[in-house]
C-alpha atoms as a PDB file:
ATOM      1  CA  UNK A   1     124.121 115.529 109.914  1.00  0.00           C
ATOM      2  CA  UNK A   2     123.004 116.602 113.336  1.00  0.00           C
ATOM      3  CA  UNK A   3     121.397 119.618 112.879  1.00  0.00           C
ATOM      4  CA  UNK A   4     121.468 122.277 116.101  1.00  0.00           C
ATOM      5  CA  UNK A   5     118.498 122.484 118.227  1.00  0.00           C
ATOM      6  CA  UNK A   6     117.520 125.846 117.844  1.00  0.00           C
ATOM      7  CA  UNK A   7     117.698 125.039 113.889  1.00  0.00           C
ATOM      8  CA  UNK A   8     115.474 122.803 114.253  1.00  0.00           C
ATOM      9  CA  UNK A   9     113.105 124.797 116.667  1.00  0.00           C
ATOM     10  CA  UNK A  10     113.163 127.489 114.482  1.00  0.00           C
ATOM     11  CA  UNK A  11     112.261 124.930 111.307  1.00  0.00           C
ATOM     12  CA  UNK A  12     109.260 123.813 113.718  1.00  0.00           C
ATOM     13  CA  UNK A  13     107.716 126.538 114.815  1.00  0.00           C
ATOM     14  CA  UNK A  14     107.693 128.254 111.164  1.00  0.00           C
ATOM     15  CA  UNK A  15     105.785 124.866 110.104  1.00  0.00           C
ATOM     16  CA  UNK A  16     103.353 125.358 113.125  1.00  0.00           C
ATOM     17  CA  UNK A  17     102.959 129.255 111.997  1.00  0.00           C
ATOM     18  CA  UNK A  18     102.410 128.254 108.897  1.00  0.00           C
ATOM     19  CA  UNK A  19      99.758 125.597 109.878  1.00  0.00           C
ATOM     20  CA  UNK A  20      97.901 127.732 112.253  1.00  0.00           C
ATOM     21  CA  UNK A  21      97.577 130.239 109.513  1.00  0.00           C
ATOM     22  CA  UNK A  22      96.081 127.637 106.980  1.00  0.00           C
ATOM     23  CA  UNK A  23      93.618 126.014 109.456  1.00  0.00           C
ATOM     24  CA  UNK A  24      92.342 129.222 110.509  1.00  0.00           C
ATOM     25  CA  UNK A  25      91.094 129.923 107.171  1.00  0.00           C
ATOM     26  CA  UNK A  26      89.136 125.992 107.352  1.00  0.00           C
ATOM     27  CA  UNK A  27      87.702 126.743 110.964  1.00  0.00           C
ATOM     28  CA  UNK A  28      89.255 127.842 114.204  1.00  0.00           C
ATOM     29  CA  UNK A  29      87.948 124.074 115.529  1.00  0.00           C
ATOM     30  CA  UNK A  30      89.993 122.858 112.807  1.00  0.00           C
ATOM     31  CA  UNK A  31      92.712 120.451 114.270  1.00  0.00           C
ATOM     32  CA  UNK A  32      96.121 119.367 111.800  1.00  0.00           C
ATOM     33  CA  UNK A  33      98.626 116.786 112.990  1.00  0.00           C
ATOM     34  CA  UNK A  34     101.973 116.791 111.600  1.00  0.00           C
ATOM     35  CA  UNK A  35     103.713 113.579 110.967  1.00  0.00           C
ATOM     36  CA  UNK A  36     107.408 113.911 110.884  1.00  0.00           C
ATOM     37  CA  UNK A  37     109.287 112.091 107.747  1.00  0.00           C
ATOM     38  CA  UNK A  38     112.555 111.730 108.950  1.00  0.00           C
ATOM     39  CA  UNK A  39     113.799 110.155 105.537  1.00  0.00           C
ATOM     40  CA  UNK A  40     117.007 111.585 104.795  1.00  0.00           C
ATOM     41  CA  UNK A  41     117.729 113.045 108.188  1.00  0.00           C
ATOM     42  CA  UNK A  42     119.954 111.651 111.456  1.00  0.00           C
ATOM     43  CA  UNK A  43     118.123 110.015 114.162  1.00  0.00           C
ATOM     44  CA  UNK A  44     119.302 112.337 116.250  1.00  0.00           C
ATOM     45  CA  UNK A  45     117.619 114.961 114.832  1.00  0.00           C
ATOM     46  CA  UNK A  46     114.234 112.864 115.560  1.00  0.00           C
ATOM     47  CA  UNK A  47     115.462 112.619 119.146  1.00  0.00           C
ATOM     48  CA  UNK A  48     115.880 116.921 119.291  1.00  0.00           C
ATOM     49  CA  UNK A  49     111.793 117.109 118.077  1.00  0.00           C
ATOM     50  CA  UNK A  50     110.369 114.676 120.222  1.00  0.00           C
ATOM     51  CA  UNK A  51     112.105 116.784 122.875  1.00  0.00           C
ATOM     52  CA  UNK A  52     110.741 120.316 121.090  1.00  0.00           C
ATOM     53  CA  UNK A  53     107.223 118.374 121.562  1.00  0.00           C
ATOM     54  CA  UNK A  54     106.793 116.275 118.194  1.00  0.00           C
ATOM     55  CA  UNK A  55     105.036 112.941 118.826  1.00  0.00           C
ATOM     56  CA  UNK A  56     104.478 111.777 115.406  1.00  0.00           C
ATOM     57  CA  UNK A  57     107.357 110.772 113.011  1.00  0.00           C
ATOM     58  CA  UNK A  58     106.826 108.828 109.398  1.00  0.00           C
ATOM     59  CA  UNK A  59     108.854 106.489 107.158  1.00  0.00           C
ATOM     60  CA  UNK A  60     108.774 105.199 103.801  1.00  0.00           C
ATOM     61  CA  UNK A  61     110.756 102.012 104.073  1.00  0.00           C
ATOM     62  CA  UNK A  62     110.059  99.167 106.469  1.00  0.00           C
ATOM     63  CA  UNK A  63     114.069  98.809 106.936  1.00  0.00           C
ATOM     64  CA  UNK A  64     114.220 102.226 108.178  1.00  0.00           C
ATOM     65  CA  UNK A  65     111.205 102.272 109.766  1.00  0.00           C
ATOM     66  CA  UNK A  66     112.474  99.281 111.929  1.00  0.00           C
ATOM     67  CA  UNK A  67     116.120 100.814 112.636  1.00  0.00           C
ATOM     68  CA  UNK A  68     114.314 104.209 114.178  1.00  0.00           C
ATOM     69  CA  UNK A  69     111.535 102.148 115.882  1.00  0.00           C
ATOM     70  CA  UNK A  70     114.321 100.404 117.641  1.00  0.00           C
ATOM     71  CA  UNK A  71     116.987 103.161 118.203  1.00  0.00           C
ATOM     72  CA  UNK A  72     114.239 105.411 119.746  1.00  0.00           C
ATOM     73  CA  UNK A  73     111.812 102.886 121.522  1.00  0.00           C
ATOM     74  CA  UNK A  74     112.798 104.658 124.868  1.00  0.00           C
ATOM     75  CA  UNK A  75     110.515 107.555 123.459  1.00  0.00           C
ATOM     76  CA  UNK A  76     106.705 107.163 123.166  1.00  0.00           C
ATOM     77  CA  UNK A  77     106.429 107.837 119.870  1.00  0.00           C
ATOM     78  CA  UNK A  78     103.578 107.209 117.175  1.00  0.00           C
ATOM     79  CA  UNK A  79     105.307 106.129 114.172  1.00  0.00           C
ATOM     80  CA  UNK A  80     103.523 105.581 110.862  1.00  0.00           C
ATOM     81  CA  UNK A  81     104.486 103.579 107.719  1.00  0.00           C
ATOM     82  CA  UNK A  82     104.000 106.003 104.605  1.00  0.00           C
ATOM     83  CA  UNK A  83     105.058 104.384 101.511  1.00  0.00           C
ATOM     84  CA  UNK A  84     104.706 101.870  99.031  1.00  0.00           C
ATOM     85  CA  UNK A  85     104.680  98.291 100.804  1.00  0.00           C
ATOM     86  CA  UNK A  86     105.623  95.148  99.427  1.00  0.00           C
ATOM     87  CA  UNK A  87     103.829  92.231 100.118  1.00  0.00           C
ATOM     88  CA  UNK A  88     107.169  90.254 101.219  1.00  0.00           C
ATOM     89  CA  UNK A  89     107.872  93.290 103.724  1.00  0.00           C
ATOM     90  CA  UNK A  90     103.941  92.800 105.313  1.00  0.00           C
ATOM     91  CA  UNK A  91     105.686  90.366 108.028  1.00  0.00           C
ATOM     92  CA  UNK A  92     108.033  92.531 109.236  1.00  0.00           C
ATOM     93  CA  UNK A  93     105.842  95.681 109.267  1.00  0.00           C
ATOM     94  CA  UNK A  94     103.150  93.679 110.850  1.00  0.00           C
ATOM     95  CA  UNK A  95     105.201  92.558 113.725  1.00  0.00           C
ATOM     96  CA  UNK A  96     106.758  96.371 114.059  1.00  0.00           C
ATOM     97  CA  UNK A  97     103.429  97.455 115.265  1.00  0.00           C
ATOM     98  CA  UNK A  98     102.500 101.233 113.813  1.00  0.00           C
ATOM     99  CA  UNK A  99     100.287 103.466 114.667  1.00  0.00           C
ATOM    100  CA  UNK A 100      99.347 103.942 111.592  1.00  0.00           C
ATOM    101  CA  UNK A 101      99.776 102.612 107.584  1.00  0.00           C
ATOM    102  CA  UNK A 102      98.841 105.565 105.601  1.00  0.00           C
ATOM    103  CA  UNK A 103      99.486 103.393 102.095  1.00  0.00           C
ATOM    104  CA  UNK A 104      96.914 100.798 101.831  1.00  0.00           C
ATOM    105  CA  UNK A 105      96.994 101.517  97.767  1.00  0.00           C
ATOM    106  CA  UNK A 106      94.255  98.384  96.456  1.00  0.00           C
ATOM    107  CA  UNK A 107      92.361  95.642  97.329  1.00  0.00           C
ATOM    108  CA  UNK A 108      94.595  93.386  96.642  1.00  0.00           C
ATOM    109  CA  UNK A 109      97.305  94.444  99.176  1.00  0.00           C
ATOM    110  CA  UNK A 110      94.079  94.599 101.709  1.00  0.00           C
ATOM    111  CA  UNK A 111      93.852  90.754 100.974  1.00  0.00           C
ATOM    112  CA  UNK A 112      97.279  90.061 101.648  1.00  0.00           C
ATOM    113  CA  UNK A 113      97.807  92.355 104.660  1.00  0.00           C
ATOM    114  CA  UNK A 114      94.607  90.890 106.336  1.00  0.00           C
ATOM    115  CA  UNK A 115      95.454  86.910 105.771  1.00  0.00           C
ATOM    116  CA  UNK A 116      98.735  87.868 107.479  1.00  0.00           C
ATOM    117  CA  UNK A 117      97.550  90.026 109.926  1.00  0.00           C
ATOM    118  CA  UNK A 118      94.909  86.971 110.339  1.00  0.00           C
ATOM    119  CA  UNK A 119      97.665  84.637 110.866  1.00  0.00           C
ATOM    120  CA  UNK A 120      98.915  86.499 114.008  1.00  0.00           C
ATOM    121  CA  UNK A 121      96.004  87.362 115.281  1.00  0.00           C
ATOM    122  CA  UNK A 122      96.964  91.180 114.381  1.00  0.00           C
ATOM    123  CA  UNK A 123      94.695  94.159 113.296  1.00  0.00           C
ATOM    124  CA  UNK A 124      96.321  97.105 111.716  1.00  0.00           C
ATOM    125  CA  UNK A 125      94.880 100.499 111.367  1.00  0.00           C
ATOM    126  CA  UNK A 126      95.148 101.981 107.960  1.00  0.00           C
ATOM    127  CA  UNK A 127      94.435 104.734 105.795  1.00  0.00           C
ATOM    128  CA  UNK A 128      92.969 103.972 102.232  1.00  0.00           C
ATOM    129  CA  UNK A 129      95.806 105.500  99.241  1.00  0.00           C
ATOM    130  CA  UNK A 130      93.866 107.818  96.758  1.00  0.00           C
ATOM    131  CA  UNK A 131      95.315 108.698  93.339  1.00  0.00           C
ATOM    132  CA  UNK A 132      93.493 111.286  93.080  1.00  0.00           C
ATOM    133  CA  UNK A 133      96.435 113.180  90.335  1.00  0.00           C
ATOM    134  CA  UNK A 134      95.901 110.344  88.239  1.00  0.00           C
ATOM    135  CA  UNK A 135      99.277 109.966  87.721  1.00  0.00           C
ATOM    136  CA  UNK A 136     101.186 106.785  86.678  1.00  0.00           C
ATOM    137  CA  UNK A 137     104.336 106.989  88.636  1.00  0.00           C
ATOM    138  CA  UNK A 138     101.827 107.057  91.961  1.00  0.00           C
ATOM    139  CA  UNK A 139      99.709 104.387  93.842  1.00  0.00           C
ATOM    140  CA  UNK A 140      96.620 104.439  95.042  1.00  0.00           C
ATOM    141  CA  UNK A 141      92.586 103.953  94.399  1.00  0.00           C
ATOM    142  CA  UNK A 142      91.313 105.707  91.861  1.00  0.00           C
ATOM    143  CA  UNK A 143      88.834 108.326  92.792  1.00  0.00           C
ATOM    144  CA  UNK A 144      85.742 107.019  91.255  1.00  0.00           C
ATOM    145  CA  UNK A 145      86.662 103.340  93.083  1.00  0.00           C
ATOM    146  CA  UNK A 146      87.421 104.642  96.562  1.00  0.00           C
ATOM    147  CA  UNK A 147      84.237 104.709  98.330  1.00  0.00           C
ATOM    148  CA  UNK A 148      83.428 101.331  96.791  1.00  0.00           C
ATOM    149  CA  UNK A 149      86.795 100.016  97.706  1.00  0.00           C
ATOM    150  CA  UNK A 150      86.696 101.624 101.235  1.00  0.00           C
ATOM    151  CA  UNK A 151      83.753  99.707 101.959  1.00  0.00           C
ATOM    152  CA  UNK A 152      84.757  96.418 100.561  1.00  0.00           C
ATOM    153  CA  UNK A 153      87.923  96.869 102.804  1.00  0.00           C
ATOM    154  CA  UNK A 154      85.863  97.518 105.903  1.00  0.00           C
ATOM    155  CA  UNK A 155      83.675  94.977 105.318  1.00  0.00           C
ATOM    156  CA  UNK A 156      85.777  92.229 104.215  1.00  0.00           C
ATOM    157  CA  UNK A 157      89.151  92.652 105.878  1.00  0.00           C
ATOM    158  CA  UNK A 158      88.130  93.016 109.709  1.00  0.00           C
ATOM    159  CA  UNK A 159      91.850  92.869 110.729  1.00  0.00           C
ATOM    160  CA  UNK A 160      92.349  96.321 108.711  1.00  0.00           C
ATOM    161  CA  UNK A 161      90.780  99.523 110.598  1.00  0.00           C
ATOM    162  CA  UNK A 162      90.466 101.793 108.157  1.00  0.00           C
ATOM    163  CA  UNK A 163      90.780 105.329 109.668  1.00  0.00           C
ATOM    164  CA  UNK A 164      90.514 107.652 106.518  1.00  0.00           C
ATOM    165  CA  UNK A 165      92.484 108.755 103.529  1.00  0.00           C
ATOM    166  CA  UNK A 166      95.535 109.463 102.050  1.00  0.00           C
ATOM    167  CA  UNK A 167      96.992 110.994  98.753  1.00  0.00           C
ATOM    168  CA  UNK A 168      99.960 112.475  97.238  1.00  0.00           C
ATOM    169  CA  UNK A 169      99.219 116.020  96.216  1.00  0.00           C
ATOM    170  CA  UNK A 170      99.866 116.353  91.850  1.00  0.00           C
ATOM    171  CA  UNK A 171     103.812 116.727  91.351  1.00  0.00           C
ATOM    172  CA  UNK A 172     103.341 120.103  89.426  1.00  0.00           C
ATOM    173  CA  UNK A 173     103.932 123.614  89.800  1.00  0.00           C
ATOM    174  CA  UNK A 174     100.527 124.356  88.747  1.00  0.00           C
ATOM    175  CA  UNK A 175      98.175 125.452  91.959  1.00  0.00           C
ATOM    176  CA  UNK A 176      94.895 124.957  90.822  1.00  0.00           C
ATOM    177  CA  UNK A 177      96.194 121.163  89.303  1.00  0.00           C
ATOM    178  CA  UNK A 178      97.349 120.368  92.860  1.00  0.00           C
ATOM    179  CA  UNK A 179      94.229 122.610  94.836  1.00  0.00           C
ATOM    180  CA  UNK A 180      91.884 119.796  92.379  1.00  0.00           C
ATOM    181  CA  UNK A 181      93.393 116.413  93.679  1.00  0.00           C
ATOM    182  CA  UNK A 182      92.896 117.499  97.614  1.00  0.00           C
ATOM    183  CA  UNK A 183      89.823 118.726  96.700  1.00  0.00           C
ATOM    184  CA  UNK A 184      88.474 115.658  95.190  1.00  0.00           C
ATOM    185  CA  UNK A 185      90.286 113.333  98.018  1.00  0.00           C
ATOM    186  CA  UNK A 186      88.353 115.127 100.951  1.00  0.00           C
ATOM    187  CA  UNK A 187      85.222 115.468  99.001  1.00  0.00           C
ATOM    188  CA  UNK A 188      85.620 111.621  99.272  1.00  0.00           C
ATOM    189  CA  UNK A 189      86.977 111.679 102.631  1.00  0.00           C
ATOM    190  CA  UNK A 190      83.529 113.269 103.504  1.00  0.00           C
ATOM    191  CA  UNK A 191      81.399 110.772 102.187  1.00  0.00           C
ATOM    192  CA  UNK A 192      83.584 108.274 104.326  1.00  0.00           C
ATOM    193  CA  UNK A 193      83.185 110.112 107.126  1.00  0.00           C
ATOM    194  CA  UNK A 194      79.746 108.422 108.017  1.00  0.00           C
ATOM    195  CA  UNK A 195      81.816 104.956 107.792  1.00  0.00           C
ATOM    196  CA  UNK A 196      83.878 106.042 111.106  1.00  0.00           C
ATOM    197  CA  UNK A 197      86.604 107.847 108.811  1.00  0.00           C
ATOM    198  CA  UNK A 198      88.424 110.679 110.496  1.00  0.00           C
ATOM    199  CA  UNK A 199      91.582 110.668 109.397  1.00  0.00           C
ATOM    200  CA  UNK A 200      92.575 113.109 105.804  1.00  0.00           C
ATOM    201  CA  UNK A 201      95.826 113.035 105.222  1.00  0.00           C
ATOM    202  CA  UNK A 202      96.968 115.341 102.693  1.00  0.00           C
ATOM    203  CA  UNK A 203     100.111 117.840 101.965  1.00  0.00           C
ATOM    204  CA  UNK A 204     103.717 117.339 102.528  1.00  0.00           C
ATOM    205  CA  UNK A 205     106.667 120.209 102.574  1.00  0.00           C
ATOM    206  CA  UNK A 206     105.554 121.525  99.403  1.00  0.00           C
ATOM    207  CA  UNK A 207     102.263 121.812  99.725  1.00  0.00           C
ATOM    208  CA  UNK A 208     101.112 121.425 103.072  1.00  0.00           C
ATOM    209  CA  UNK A 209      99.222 124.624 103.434  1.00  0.00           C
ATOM    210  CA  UNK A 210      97.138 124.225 100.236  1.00  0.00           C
ATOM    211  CA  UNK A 211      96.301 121.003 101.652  1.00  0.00           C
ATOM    212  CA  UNK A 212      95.138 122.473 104.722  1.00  0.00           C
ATOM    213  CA  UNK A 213      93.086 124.938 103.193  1.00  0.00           C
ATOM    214  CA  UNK A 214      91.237 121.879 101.277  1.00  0.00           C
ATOM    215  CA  UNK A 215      90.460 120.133 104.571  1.00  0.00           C
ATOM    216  CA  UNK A 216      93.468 118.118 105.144  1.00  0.00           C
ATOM    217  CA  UNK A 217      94.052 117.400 109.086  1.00  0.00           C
ATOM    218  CA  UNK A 218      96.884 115.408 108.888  1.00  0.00           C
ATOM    219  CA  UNK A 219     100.435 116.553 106.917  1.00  0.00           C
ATOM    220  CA  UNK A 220     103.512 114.713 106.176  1.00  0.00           C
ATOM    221  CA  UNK A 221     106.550 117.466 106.484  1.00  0.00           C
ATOM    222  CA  UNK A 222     109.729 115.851 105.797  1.00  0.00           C
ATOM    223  CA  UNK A 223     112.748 118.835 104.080  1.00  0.00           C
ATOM    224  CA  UNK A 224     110.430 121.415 105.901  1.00  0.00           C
ATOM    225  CA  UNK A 225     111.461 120.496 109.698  1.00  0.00           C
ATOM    226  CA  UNK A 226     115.001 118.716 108.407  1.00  0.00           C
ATOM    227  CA  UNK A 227     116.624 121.884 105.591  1.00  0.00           C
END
């Protein structure tokens, strides 16, 4: 449903309060992009924040990230791939072109992403998927592997850029169980950061702040901007 603009101003500018009060606490040089996940929300209601000044807008599905690529492509807008991709949807997201894919989750979808992105003479820049909740029902790297895996990616796959890191904060109510996994994924992030990383994304609706406060400069806000 289309929501109304001032809604959706309003939604904004309590996420931006709410960001500027977190990244204070990090550094006043601190600097947090927000990616948009438009999700379950109307296109139209991407269209109203690119015009409140949002650049950046996410997906999870390739489908859906090629509808909204091509009902908005009079916009110049960043769009990033955020989920789970399966190696018969690399084509497609290859030839869609985004900004970023924040869900490189192993080595062996590096391998497959690179021969295709070989094959059309394609890079791809990418963030490296950390599990760092070592939870089942997530992908990603495990922490101990990532640096080792980060590297093997960089130095093996030159069609991927790898740009940083990405993880799912721990699906609990408990803050010190979710303050831990962003904690360990920028510790990581930092020893990456000598390998041209620059990119830590970390924190969606839920948690977004705590990520923030851990070092996270780029958040995923989906129900946030959208509710």
């Amino acid at each position: 449903m289309p929501l109304d603009k001032e809604h959706l101003r309003s939604n904004l500018d309590r996420v931006i309060w709410n960001i500027e009060r977190s990244r204070i606490k990090v550094s006043e040089h601190h600097i947090v992009q927000i990616v948009a996940v438009g999700k379950y929300t109307d296109i139209e209601n991407l269209r109203t924040l690119y015009e409140l000044g949002q650049r950046a807008f996410g997906e999870n599905q390739v489908q859906q990230l090629a509808e909204r690529m091509e009902a908005l492509d009079d916009l110049p807008l960043a769009w990033h791939m955020i989920g789970t991709l399966q190696k018969n949807k690399i084509n497609k997201l290859i030839d869609l072109r985004p900004t970023l894919f924040q869900a490189l989750d192993s080595l062996e979808l590096a391998e497959a992403l690179h021969q295709r992105l070989e094959a059309k003479g394609e890079t791809m820049e990418c963030l490296l998927q950390i599990n760092s909740a070592r939870e089942a029902t997530k992908s990603g790297v495990t922490p101990e592997s990532a640096v080792e895996v980060y590297h093997r990616i960089a130095e093996q796959y030159p069609t991927i850029r790898l740009r940083g890191v990405m993880t799912i904060g721990a699906h609990t109510d408990d803050q010190a169980t979710i303050r831990q996994s962003f904690e360990t994924t920028h510790a990581i992030y930092e020893q990456l950061q000598s390998a041209g990383a620059d990119i830590c994304s970390m924190g969606m609706s839920g948690d977004y702040e705590l990520a923030i406060e851990c070092g996270s400069n780029m958040v995923r806000i989906g129900s946030a901007l959208f509710k």
